[in-house]
PDB file of N, CA and C in Angstrom:
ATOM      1  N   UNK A   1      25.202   5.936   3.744  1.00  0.00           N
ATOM      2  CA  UNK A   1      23.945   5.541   3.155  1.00  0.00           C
ATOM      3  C   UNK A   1      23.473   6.673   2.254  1.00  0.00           C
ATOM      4  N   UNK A   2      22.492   6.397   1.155  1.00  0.00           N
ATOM      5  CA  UNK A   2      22.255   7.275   0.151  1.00  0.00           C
ATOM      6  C   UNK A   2      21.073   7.813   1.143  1.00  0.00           C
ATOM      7  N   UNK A   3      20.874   9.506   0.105  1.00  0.00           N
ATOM      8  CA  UNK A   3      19.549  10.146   0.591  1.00  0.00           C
ATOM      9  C   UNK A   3      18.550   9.515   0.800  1.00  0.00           C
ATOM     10  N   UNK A   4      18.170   8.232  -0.292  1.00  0.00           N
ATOM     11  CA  UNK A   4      16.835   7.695  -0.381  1.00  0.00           C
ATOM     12  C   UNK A   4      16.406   6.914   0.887  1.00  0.00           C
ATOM     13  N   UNK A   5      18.028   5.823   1.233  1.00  0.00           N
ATOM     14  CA  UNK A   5      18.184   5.322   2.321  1.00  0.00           C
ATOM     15  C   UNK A   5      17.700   6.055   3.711  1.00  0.00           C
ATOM     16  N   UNK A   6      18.367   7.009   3.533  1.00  0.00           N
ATOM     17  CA  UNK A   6      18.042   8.097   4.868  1.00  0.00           C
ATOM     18  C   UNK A   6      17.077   8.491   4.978  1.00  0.00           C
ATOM     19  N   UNK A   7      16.081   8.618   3.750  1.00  0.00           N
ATOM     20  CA  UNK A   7      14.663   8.885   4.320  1.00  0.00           C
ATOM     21  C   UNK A   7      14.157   8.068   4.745  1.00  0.00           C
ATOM     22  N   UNK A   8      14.279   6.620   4.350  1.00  0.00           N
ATOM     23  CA  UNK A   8      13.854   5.353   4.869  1.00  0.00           C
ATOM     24  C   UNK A   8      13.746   5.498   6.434  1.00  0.00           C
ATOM     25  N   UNK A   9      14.938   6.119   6.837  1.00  0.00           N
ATOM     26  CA  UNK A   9      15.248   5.830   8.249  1.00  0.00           C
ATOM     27  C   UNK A   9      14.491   6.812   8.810  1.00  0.00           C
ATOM     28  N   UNK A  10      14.547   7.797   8.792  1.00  0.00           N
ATOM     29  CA  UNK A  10      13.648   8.899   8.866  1.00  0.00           C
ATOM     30  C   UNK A  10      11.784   8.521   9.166  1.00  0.00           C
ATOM     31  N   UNK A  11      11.524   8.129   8.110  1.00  0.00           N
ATOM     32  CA  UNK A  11      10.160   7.687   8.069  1.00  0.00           C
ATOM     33  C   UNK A  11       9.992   7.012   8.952  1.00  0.00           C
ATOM     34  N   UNK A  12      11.027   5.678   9.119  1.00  0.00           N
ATOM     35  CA  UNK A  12      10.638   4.593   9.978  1.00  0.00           C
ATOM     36  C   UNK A  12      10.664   5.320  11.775  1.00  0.00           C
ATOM     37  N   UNK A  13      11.510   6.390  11.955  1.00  0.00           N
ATOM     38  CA  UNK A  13      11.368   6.852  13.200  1.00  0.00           C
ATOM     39  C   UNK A  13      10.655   7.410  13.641  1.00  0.00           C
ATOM     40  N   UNK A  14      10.459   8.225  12.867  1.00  0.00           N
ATOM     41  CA  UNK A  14       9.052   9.619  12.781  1.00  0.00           C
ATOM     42  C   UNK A  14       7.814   9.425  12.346  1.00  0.00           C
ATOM     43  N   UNK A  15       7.602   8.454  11.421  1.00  0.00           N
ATOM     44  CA  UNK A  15       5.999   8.538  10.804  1.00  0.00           C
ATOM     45  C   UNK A  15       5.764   6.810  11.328  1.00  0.00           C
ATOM     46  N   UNK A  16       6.517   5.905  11.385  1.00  0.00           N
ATOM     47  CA  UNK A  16       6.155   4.267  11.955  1.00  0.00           C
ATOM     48  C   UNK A  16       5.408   3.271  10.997  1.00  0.00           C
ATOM     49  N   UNK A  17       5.960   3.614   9.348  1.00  0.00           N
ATOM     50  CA  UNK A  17       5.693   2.505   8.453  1.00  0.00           C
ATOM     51  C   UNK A  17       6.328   1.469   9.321  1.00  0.00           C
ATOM     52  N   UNK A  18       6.103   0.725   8.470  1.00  0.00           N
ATOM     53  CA  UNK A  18       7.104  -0.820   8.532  1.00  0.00           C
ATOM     54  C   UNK A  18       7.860  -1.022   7.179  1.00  0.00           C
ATOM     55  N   UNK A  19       8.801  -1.556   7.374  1.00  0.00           N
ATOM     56  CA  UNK A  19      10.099  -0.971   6.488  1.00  0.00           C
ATOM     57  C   UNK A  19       9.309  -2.422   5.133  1.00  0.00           C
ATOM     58  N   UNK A  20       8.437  -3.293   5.219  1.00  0.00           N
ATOM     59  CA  UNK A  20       8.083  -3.531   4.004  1.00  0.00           C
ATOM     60  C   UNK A  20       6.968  -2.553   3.052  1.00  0.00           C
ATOM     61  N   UNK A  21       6.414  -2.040   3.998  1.00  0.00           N
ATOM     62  CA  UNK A  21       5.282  -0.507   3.405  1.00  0.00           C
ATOM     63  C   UNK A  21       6.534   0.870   2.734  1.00  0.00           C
ATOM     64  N   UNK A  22       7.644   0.686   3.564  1.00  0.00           N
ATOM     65  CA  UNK A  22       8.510   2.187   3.129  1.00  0.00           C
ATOM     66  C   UNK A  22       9.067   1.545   1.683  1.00  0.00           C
ATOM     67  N   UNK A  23       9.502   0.013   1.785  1.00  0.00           N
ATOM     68  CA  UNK A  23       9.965  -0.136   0.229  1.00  0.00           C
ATOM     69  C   UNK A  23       9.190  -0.540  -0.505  1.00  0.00           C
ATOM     70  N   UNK A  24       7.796  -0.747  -0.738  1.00  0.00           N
ATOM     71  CA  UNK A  24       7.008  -0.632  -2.259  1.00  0.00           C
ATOM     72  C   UNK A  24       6.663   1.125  -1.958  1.00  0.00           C
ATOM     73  N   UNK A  25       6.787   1.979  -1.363  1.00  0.00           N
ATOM     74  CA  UNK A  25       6.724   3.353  -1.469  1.00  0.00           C
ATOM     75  C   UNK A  25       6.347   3.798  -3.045  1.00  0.00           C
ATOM     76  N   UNK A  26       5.465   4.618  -3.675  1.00  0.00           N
ATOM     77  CA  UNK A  26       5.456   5.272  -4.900  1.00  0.00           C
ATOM     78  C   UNK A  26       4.994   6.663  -4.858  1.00  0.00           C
ATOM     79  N   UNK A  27       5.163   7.204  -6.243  1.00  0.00           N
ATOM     80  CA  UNK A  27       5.233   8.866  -6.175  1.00  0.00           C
ATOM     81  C   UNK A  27       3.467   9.132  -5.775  1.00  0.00           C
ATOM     82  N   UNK A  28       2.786   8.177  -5.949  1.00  0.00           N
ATOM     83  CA  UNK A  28       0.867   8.143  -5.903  1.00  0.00           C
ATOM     84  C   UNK A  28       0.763   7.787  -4.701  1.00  0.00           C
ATOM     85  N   UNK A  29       1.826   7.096  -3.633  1.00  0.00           N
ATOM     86  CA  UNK A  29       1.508   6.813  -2.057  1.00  0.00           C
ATOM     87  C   UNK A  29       1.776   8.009  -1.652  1.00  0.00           C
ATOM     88  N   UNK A  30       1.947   9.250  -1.526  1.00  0.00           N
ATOM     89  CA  UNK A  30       2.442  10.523  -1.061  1.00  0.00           C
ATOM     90  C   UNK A  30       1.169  11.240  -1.352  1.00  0.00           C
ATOM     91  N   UNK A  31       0.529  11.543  -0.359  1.00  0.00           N
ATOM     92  CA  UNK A  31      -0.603  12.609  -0.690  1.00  0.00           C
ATOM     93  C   UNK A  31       0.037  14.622   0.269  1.00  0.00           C
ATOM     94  N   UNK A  32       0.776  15.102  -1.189  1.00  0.00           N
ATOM     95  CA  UNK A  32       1.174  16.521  -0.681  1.00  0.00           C
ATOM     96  C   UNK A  32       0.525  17.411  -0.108  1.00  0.00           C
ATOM     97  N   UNK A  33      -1.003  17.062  -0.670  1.00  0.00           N
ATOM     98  CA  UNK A  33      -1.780  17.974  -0.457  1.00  0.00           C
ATOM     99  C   UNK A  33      -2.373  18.089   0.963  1.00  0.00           C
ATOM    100  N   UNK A  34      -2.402  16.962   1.980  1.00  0.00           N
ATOM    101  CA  UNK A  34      -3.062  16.296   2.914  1.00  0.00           C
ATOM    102  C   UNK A  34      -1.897  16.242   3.526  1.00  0.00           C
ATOM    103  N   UNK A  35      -0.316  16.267   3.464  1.00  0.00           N
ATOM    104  CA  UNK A  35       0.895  15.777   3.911  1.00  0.00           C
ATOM    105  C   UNK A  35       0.703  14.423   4.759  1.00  0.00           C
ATOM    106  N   UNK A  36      -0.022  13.471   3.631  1.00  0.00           N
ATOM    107  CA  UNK A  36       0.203  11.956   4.551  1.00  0.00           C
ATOM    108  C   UNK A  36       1.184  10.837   3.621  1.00  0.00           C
ATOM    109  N   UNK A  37       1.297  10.252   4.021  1.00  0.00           N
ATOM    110  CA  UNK A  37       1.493   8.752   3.394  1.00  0.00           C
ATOM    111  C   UNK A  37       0.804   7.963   3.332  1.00  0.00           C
ATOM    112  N   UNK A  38      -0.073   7.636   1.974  1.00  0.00           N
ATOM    113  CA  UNK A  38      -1.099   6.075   2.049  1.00  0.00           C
ATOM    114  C   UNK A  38      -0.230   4.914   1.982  1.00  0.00           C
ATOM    115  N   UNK A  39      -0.547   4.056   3.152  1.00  0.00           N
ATOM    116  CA  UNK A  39      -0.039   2.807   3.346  1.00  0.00           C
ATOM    117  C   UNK A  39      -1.015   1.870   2.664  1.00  0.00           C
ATOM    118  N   UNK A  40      -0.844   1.604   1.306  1.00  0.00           N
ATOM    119  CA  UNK A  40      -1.909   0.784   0.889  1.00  0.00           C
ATOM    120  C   UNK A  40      -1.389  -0.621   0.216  1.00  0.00           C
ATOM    121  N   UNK A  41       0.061  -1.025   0.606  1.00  0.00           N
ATOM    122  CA  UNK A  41       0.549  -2.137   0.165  1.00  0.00           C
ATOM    123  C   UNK A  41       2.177  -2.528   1.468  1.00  0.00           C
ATOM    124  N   UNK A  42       2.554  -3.681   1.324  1.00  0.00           N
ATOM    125  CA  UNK A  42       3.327  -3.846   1.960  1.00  0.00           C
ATOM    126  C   UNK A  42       4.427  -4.763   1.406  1.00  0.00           C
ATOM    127  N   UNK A  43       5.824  -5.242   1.439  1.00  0.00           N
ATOM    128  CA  UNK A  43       6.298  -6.332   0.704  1.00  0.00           C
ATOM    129  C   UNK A  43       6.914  -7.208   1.428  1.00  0.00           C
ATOM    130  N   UNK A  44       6.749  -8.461   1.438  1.00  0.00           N
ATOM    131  CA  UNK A  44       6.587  -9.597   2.538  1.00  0.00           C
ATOM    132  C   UNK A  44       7.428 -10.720   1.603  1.00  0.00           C
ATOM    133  N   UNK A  45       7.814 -11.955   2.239  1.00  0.00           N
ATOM    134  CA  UNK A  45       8.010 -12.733   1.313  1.00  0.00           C
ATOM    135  C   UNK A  45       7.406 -14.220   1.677  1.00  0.00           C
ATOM    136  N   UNK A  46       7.286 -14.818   0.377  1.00  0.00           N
ATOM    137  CA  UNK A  46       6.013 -15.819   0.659  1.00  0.00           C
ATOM    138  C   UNK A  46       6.951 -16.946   1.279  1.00  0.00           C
ATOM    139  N   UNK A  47       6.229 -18.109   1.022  1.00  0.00           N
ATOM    140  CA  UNK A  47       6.757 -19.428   0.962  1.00  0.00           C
ATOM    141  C   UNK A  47       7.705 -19.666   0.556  1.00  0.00           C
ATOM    142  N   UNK A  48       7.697 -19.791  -0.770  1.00  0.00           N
ATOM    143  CA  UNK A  48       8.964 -19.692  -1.329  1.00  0.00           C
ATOM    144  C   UNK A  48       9.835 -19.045  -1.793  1.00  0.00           C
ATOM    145  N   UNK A  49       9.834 -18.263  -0.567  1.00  0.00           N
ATOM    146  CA  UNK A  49      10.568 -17.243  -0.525  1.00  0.00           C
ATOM    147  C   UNK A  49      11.203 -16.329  -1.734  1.00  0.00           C
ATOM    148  N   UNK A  50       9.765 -15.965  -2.406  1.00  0.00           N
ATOM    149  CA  UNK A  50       9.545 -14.868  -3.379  1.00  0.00           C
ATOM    150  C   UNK A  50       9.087 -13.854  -2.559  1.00  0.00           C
ATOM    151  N   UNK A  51       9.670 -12.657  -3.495  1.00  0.00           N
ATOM    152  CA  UNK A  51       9.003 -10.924  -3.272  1.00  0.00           C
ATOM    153  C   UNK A  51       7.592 -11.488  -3.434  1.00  0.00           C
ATOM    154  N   UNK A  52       6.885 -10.764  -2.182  1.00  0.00           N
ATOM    155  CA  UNK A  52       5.167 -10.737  -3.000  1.00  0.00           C
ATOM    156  C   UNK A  52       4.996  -9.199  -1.887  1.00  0.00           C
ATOM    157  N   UNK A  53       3.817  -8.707  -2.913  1.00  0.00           N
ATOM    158  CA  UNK A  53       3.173  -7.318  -2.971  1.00  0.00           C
ATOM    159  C   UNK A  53       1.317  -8.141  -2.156  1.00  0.00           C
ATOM    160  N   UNK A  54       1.602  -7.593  -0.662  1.00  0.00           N
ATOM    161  CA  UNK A  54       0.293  -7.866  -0.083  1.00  0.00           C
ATOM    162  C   UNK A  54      -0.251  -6.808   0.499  1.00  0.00           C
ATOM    163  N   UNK A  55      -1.613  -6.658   0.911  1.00  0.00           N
ATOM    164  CA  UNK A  55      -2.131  -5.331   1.779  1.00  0.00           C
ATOM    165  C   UNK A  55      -1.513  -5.460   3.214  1.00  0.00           C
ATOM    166  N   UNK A  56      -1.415  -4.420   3.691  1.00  0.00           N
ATOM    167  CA  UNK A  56      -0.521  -4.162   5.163  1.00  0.00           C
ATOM    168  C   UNK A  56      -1.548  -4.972   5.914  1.00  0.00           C
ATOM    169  N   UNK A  57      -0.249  -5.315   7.205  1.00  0.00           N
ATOM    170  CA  UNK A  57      -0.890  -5.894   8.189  1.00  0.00           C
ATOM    171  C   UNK A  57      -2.441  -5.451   9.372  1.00  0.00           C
ATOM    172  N   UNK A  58      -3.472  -6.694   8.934  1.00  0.00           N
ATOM    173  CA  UNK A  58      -4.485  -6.587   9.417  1.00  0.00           C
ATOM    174  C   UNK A  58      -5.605  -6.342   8.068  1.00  0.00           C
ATOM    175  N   UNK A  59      -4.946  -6.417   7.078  1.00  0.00           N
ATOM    176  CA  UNK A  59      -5.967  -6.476   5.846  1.00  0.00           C
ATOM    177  C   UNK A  59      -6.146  -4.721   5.548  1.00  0.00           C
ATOM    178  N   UNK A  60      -5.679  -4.224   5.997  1.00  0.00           N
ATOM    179  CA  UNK A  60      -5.898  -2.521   6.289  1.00  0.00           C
ATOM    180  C   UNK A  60      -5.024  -1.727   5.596  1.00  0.00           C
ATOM    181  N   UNK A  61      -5.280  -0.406   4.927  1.00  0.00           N
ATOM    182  CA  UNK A  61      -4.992   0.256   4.335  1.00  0.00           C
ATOM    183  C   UNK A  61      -5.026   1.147   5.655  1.00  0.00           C
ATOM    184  N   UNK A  62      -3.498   1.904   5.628  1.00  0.00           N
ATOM    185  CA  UNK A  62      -3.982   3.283   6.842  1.00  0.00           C
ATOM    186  C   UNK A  62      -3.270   4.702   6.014  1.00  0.00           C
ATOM    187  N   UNK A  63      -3.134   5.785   6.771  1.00  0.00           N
ATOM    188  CA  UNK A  63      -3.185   7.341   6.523  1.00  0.00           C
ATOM    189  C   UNK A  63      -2.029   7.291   7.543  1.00  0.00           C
ATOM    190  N   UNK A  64      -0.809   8.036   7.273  1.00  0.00           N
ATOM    191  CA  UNK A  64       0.112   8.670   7.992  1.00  0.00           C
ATOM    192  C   UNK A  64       0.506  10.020   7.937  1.00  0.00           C
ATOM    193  N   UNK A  65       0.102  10.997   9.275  1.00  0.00           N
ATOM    194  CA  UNK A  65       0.440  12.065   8.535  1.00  0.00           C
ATOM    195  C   UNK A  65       2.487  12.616   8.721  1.00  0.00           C
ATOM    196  N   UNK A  66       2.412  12.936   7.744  1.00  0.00           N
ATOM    197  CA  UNK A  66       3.600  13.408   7.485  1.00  0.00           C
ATOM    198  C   UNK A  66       4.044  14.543   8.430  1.00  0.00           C
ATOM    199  N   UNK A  67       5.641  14.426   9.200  1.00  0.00           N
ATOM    200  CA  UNK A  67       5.925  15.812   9.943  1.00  0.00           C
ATOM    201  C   UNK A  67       6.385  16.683   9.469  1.00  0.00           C
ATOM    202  N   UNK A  68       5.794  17.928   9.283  1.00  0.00           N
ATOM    203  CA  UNK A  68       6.735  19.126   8.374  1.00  0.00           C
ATOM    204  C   UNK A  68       8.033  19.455   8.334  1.00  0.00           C
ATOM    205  N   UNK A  69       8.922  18.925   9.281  1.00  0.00           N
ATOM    206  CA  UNK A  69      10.349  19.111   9.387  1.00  0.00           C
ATOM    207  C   UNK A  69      10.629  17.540   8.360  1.00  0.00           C
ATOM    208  N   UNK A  70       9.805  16.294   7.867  1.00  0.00           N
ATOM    209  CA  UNK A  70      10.291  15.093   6.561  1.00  0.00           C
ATOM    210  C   UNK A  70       9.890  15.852   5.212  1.00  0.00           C
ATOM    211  N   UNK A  71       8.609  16.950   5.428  1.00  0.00           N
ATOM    212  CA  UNK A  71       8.601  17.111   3.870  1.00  0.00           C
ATOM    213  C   UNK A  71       9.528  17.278   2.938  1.00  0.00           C
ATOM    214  N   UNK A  72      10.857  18.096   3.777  1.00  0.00           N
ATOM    215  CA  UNK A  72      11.650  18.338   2.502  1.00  0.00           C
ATOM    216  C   UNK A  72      12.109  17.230   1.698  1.00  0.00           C
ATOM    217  N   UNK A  73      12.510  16.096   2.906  1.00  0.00           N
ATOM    218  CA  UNK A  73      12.922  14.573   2.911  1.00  0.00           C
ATOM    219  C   UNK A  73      12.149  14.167   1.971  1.00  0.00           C
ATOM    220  N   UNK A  74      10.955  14.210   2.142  1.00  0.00           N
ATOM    221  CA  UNK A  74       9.965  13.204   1.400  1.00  0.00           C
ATOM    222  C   UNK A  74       9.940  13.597  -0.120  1.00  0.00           C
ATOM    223  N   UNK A  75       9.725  14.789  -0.117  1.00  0.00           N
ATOM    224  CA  UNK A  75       9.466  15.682  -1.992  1.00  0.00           C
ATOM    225  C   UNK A  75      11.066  15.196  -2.399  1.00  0.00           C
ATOM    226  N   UNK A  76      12.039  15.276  -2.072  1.00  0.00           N
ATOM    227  CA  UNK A  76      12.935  14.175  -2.675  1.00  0.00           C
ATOM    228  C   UNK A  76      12.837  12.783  -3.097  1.00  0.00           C
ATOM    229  N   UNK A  77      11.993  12.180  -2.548  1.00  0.00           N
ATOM    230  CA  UNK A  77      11.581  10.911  -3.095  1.00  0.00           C
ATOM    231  C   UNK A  77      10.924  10.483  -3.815  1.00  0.00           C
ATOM    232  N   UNK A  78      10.114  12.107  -4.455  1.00  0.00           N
ATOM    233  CA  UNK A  78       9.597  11.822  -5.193  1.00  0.00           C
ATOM    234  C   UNK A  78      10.059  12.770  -6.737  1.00  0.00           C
ATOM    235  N   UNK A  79      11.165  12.619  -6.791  1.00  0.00           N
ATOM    236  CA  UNK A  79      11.622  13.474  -7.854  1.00  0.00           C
ATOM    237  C   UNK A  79      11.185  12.977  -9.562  1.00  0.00           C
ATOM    238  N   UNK A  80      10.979  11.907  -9.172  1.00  0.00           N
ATOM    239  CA  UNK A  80      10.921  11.178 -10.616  1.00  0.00           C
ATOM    240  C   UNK A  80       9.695  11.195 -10.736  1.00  0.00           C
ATOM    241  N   UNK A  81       8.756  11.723 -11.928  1.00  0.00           N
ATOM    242  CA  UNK A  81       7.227  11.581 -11.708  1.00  0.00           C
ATOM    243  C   UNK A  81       6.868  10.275 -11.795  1.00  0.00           C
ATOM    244  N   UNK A  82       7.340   9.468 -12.358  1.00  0.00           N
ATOM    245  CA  UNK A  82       6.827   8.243 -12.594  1.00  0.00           C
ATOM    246  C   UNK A  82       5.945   7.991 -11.236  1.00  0.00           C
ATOM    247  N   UNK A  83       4.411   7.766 -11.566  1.00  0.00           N
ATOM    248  CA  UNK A  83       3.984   7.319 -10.281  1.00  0.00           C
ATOM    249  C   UNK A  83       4.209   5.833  -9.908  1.00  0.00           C
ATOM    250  N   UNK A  84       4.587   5.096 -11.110  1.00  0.00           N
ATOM    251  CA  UNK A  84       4.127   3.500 -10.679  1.00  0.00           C
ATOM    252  C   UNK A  84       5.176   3.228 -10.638  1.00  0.00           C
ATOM    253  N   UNK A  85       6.327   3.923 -10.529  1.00  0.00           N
ATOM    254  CA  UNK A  85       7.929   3.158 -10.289  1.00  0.00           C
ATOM    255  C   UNK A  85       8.205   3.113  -8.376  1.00  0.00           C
ATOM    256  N   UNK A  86       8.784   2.485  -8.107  1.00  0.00           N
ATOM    257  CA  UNK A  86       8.897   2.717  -6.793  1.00  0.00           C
ATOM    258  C   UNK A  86      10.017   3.713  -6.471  1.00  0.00           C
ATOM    259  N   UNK A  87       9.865   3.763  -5.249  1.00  0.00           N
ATOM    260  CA  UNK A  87      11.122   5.117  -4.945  1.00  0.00           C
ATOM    261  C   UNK A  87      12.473   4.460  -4.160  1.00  0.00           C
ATOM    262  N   UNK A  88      12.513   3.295  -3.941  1.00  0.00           N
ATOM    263  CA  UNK A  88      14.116   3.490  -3.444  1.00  0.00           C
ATOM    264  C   UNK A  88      14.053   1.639  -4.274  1.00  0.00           C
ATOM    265  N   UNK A  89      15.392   1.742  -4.491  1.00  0.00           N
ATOM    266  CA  UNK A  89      16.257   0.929  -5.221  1.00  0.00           C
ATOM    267  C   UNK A  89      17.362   0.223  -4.945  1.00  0.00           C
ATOM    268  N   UNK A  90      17.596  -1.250  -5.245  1.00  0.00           N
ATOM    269  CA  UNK A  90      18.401  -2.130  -4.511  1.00  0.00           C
ATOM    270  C   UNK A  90      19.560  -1.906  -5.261  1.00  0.00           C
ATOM    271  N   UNK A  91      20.984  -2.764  -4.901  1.00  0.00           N
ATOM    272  CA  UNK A  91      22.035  -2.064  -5.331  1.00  0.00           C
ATOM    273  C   UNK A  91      22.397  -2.515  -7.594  1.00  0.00           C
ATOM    274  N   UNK A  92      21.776  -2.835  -7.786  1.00  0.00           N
ATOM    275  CA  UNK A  92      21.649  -3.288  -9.184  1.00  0.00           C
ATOM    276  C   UNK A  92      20.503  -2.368  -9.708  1.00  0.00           C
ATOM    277  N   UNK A  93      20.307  -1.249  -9.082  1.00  0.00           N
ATOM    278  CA  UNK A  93      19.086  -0.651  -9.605  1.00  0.00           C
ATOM    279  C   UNK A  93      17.823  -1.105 -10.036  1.00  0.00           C
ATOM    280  N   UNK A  94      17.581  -2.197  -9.651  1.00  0.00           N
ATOM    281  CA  UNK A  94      15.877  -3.377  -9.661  1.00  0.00           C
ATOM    282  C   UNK A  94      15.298  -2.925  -7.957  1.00  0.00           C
ATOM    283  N   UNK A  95      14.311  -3.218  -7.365  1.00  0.00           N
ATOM    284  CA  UNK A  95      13.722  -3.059  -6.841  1.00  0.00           C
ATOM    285  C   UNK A  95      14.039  -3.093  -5.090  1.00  0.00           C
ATOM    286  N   UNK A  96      14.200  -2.997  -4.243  1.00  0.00           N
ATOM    287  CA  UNK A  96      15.054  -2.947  -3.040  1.00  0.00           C
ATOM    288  C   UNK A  96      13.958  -4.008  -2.282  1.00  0.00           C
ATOM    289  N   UNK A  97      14.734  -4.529  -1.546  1.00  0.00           N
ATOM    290  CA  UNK A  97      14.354  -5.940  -0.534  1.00  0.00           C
ATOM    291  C   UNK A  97      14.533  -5.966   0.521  1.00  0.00           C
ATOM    292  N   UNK A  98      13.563  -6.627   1.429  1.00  0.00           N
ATOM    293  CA  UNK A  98      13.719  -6.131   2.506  1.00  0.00           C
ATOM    294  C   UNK A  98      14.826  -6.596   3.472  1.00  0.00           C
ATOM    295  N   UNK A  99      15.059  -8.002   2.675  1.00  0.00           N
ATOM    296  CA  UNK A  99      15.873  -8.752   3.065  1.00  0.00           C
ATOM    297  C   UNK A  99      17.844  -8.118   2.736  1.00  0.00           C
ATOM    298  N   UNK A 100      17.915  -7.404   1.735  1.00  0.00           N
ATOM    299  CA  UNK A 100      18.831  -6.604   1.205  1.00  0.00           C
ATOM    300  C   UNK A 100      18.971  -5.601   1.991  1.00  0.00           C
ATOM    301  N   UNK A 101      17.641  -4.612   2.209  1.00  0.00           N
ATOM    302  CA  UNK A 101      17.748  -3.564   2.897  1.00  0.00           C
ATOM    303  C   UNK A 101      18.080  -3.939   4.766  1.00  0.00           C
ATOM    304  N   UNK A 102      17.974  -4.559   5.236  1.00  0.00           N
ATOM    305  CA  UNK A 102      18.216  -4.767   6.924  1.00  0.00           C
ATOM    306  C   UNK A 102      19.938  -5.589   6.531  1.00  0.00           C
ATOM    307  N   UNK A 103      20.011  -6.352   5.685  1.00  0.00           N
ATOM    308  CA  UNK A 103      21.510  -6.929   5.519  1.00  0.00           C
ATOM    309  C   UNK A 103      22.637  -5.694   5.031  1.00  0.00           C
ATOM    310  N   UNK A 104      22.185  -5.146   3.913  1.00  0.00           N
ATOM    311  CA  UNK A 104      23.459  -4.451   3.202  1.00  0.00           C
ATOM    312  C   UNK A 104      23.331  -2.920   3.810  1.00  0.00           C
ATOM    313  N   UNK A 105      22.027  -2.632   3.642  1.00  0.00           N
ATOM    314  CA  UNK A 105      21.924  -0.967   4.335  1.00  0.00           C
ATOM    315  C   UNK A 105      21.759  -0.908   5.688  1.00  0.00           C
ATOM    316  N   UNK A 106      21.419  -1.797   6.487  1.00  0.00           N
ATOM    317  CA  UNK A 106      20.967  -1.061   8.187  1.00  0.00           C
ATOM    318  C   UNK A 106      21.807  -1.485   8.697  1.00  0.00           C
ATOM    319  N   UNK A 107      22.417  -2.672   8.520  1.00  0.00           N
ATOM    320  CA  UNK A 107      23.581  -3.497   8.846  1.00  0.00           C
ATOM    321  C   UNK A 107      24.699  -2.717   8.836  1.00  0.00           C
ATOM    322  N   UNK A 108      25.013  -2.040   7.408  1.00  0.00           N
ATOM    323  CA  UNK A 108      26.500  -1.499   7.304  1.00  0.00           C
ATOM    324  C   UNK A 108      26.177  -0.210   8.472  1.00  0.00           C
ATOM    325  N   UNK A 109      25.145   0.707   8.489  1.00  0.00           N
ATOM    326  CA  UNK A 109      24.774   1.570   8.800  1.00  0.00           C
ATOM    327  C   UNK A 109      25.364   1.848  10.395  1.00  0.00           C
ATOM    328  N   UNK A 110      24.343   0.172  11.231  1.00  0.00           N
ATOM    329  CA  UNK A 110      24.891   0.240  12.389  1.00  0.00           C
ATOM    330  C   UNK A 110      26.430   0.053  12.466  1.00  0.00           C
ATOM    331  N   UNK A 111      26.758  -1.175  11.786  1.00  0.00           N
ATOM    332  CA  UNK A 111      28.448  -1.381  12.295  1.00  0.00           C
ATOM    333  C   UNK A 111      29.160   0.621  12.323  1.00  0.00           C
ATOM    334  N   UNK A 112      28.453   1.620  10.879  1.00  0.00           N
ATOM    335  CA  UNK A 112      29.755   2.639  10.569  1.00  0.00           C
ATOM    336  C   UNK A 112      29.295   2.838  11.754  1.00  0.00           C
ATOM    337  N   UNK A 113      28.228   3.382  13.219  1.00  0.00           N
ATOM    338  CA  UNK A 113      28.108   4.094  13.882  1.00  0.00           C
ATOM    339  C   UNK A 113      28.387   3.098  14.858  1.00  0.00           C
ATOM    340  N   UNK A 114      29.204   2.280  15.103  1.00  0.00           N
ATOM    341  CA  UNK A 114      29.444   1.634  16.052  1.00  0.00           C
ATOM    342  C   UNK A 114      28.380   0.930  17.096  1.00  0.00           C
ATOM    343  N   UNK A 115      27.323   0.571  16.691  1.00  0.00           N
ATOM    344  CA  UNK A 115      26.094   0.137  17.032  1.00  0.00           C
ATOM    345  C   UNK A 115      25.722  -1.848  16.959  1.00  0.00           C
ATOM    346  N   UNK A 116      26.823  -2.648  15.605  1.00  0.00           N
ATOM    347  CA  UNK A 116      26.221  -3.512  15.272  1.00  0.00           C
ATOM    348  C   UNK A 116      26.027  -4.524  16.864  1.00  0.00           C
ATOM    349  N   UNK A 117      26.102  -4.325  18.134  1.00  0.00           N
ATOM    350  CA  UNK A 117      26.288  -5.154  19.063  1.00  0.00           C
ATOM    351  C   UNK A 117      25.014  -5.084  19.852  1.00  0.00           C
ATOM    352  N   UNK A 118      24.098  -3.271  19.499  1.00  0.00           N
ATOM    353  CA  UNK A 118      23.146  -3.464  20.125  1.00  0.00           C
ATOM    354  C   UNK A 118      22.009  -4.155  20.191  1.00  0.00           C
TER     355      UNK A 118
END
């Protein structure tokens, strides 16, 4: 799995987004100064089963603080200043899914570590 991937995993163990909040992630959701993560969006899919961009579960915006042993993790994710681009990317370089990300990345992930049975 790529670095970006691995922070994914990272985050999701240590800080407890939900892996639709870790992939709309942007360089403006990272507050360095405060070492949190604003959770202020999430990506879900509707009805018809389109990408849609909604507020996290419970209508709520929350604060995560970041553990000093992810910062290094994290300031990698944000290498690109672009604030309004997102930070991790599906395999065509367009936008990563969540539905993509648990099939092609967590999936392959468990089978390499001999896991896909748990």
């Amino acid at each position: 799995m790529d670095s970006a991937n691995a922070a994914v995993v990272y985050l999701l163990e240590y800080m407890v987004p939900r892996i639709g909040e870790a992939l709309v992630l942007r360089c403006g959701d990272v507050d360095l100064s405060r070492n949190q993560l604003n959770v202020l969006r999430t990506q879900s899919v509707n009805a018809n089963l389109h990408l849609a961009e909604t507020v996290p579960k419970g209508n709520r915006t929350r604060f995560i603080p970041i553990p000093s042993q992810l910062l290094p993790m994290v300031k990698t994710l944000l290498e690109d200043p672009d604030t309004k681009n997102y930070r991790l990317f599906g395999p065509r370089g367009d936008r990563q899914t969540i539905i993509n990300w648990w099939n092609c990345i967590w999936a392959s992930a468990l089978r390499d570590a001999g896991m896909q049975n748990i």
